[in-house]
C-alpha atoms as a PDB file:
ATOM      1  CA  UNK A   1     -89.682  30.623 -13.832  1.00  0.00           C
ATOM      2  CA  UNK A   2     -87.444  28.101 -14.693  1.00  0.00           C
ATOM      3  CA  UNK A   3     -83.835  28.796 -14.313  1.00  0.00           C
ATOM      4  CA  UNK A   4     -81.242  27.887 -17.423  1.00  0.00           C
ATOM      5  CA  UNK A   5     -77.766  26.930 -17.641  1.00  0.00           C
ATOM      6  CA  UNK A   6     -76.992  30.209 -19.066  1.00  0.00           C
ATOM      7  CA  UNK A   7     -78.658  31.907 -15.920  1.00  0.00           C
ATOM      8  CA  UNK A   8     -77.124  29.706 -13.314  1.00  0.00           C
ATOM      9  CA  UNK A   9     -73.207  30.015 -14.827  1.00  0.00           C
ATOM     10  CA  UNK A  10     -73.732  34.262 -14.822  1.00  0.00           C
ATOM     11  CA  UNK A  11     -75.329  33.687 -11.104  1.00  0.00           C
ATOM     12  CA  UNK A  12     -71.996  31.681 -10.506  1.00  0.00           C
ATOM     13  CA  UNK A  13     -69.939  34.691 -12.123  1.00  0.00           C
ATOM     14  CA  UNK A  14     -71.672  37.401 -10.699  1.00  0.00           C
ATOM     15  CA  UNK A  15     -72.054  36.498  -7.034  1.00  0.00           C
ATOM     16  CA  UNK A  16     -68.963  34.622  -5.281  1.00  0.00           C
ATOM     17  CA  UNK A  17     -65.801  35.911  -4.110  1.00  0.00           C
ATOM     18  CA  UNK A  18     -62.769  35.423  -6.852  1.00  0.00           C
ATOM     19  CA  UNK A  19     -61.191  32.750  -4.494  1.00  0.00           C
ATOM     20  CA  UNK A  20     -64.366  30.688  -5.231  1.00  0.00           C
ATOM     21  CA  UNK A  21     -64.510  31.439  -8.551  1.00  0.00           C
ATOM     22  CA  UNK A  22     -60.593  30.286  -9.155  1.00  0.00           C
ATOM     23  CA  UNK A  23     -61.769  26.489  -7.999  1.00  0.00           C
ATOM     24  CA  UNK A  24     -63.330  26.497 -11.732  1.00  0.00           C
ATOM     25  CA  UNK A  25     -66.555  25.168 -10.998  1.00  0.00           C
ATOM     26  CA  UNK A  26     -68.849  25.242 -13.817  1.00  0.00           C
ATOM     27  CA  UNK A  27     -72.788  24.438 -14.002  1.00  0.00           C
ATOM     28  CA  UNK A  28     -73.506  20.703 -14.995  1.00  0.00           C
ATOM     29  CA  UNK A  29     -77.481  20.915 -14.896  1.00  0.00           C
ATOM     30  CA  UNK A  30     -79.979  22.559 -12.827  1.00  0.00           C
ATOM     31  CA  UNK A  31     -83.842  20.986 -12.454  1.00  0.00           C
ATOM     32  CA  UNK A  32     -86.100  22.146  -9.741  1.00  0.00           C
ATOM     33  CA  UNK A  33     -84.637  22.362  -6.743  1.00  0.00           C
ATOM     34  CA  UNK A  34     -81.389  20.768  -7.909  1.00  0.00           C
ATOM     35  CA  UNK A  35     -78.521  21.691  -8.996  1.00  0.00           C
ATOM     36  CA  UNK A  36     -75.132  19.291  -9.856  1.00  0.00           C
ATOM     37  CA  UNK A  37     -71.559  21.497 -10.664  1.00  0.00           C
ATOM     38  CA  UNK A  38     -68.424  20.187 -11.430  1.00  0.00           C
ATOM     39  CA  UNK A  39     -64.999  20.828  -9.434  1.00  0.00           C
ATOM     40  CA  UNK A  40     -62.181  20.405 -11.909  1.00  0.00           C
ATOM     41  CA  UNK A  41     -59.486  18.123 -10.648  1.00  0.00           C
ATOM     42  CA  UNK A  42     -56.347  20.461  -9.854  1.00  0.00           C
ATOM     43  CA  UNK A  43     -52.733  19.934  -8.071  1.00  0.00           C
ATOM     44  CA  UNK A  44     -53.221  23.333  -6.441  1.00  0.00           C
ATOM     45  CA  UNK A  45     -56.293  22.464  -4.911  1.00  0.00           C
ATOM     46  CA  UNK A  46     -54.747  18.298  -4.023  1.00  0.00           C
ATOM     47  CA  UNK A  47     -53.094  18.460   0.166  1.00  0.00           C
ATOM     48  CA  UNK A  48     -50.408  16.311   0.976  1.00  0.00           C
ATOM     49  CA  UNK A  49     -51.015  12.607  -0.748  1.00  0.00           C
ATOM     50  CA  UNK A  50     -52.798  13.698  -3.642  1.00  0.00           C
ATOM     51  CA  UNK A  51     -56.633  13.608  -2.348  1.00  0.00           C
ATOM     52  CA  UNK A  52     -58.790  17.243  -3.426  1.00  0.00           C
ATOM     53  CA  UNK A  53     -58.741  19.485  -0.029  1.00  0.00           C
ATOM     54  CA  UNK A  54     -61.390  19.531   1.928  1.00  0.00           C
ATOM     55  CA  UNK A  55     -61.642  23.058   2.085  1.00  0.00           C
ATOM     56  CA  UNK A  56     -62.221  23.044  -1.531  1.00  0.00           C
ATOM     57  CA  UNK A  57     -64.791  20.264  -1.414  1.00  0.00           C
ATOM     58  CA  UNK A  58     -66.823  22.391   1.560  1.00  0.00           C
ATOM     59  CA  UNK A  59     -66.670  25.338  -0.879  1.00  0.00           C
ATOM     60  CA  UNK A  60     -68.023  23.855  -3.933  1.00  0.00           C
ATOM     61  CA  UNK A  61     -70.694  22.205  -1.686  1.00  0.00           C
ATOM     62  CA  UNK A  62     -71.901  25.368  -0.312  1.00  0.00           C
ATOM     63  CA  UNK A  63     -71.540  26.890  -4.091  1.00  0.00           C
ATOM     64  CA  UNK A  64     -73.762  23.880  -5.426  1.00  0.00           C
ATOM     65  CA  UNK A  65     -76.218  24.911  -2.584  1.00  0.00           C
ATOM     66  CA  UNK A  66     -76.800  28.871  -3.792  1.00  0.00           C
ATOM     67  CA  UNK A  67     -77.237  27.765  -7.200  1.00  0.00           C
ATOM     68  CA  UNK A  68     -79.587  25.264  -6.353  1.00  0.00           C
ATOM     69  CA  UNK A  69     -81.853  27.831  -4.245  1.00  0.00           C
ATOM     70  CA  UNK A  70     -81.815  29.851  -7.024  1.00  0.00           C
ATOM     71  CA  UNK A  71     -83.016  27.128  -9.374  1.00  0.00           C
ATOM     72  CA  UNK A  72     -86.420  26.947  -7.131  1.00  0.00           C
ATOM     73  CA  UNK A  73     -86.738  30.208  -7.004  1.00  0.00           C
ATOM     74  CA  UNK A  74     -85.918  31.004 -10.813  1.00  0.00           C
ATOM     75  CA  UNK A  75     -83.049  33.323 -10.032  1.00  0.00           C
ATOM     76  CA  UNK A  76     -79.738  34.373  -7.472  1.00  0.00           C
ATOM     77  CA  UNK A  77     -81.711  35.568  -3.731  1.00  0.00           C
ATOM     78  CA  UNK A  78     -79.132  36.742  -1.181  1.00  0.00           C
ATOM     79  CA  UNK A  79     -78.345  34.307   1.344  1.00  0.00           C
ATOM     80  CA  UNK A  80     -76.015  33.210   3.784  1.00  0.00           C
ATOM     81  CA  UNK A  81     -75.189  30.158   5.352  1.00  0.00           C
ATOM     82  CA  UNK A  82     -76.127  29.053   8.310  1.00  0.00           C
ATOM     83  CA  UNK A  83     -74.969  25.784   9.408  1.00  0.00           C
ATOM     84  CA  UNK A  84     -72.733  23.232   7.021  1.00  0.00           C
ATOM     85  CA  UNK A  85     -71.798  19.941   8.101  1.00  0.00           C
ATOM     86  CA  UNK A  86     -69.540  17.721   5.815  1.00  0.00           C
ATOM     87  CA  UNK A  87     -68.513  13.965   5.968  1.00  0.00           C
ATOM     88  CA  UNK A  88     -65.490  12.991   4.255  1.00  0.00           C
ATOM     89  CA  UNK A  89     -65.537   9.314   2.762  1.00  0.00           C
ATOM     90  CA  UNK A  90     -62.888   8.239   0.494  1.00  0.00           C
ATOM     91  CA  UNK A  91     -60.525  11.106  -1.358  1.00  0.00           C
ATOM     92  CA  UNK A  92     -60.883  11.572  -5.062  1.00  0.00           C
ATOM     93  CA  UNK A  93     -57.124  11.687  -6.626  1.00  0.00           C
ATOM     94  CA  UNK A  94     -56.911  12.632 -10.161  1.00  0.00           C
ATOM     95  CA  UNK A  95     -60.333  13.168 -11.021  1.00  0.00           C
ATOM     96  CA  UNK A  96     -63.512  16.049 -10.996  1.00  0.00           C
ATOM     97  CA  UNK A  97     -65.670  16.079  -8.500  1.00  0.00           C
ATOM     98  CA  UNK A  98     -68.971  16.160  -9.257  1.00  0.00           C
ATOM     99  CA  UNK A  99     -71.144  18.330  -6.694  1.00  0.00           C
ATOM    100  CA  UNK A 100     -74.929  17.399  -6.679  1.00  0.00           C
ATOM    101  CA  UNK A 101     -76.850  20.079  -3.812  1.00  0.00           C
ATOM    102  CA  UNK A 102     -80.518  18.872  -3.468  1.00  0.00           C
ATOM    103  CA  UNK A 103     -83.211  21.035  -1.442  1.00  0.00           C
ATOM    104  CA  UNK A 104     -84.936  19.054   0.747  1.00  0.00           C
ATOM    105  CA  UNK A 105     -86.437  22.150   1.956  1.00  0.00           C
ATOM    106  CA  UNK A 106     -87.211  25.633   1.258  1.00  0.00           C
ATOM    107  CA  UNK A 107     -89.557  28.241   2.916  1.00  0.00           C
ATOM    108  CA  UNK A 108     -89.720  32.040   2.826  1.00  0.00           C
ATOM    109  CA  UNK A 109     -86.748  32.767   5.429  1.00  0.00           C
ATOM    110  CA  UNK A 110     -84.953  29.435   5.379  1.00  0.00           C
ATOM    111  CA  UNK A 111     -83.561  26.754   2.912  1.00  0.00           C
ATOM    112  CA  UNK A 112     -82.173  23.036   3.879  1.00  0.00           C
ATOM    113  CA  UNK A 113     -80.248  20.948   1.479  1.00  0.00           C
ATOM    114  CA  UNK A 114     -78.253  17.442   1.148  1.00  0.00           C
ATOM    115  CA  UNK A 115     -75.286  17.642  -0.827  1.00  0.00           C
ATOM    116  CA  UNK A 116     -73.374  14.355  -2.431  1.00  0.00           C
ATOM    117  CA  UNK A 117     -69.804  14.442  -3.881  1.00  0.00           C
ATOM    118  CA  UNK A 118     -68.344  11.871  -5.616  1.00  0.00           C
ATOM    119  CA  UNK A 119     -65.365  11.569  -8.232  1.00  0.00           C
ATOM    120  CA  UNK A 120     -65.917  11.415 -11.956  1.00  0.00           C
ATOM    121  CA  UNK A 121     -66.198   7.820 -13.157  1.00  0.00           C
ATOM    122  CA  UNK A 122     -67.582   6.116  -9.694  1.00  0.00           C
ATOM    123  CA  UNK A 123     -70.642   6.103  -7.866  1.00  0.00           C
ATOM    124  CA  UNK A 124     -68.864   5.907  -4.885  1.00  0.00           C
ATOM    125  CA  UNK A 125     -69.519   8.734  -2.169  1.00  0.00           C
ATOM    126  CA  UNK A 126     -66.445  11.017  -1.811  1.00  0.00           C
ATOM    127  CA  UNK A 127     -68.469  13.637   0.909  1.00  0.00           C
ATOM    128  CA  UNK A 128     -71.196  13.802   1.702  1.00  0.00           C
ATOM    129  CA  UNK A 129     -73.032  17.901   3.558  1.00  0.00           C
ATOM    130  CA  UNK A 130     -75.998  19.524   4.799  1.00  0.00           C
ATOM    131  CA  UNK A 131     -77.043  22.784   5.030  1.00  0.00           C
ATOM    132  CA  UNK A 132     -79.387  25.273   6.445  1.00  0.00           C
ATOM    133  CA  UNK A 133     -79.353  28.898   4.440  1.00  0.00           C
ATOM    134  CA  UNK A 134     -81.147  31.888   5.927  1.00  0.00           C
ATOM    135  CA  UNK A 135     -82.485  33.500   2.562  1.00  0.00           C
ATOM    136  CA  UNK A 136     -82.566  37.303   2.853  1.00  0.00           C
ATOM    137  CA  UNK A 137     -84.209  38.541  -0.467  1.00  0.00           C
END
């Protein structure tokens, strides 16, 4: 079953705590075992010198991730994170992130993915993450 935009915005509504939901993120596209959000640029989320918080960045990384394990499985699973690592690269000032989680691989019990982040307008690499999700449903 193929998972729509419609289905992976009310997955993003339903099933993350109101802190995560107050980042804004929003659903770009979901294909396969893909999914790419956007993390609108905002002050409150910028630290000192203007660059988007990490913190923020890790969230809407992990975010990307859930939706994009429910676009291979063609709807929300529980699941909980395992591991995370993030790189930070350059900061993004002033402009959305764009948050593109790609499963490079997902089994009965267990999900991996590689997650890119880079600010609207470049192609340069803001962050880049992986994760490991233990699926429980």
């Amino acid at each position: 079953m193929t998972l729509t935009l419609a289905a992976a915005e009310k997955i993003l509504a339903d099933n993350f705590a109101p802190w995560v939901l107050d980042l804004g993120l929003t659903v770009a596209s979901v294909d396969g075992q893909e999914a790419l959000l956007r993390l609108p640029w905002s002050e409150r989320l910028a630290r000192e010198g203007g660059g988007l918080s990490g913190q923020a960045l890790m969230a809407a990384a992990d975010t990307a991730t859930v939706i994009a394990v429910a676009a291979a499985r063609g709807g929300f699973v529980p699941m909980t994170t395992v591991q995370q690592s993030i790189s930070f690269q350059r900061a993004v000032v002033g402009a959305d992130v764009l948050v593109r989680a790609r499963l490079t691989k997902v089994g009965k019990r267990m999900a991996f993915a590689d997650i890119t982040m880079t600010g609207e307008g470049t192609e340069e690499t803001a962050a880049h993450a992986t994760a490991v999700y233990a699926l429980l449903g």
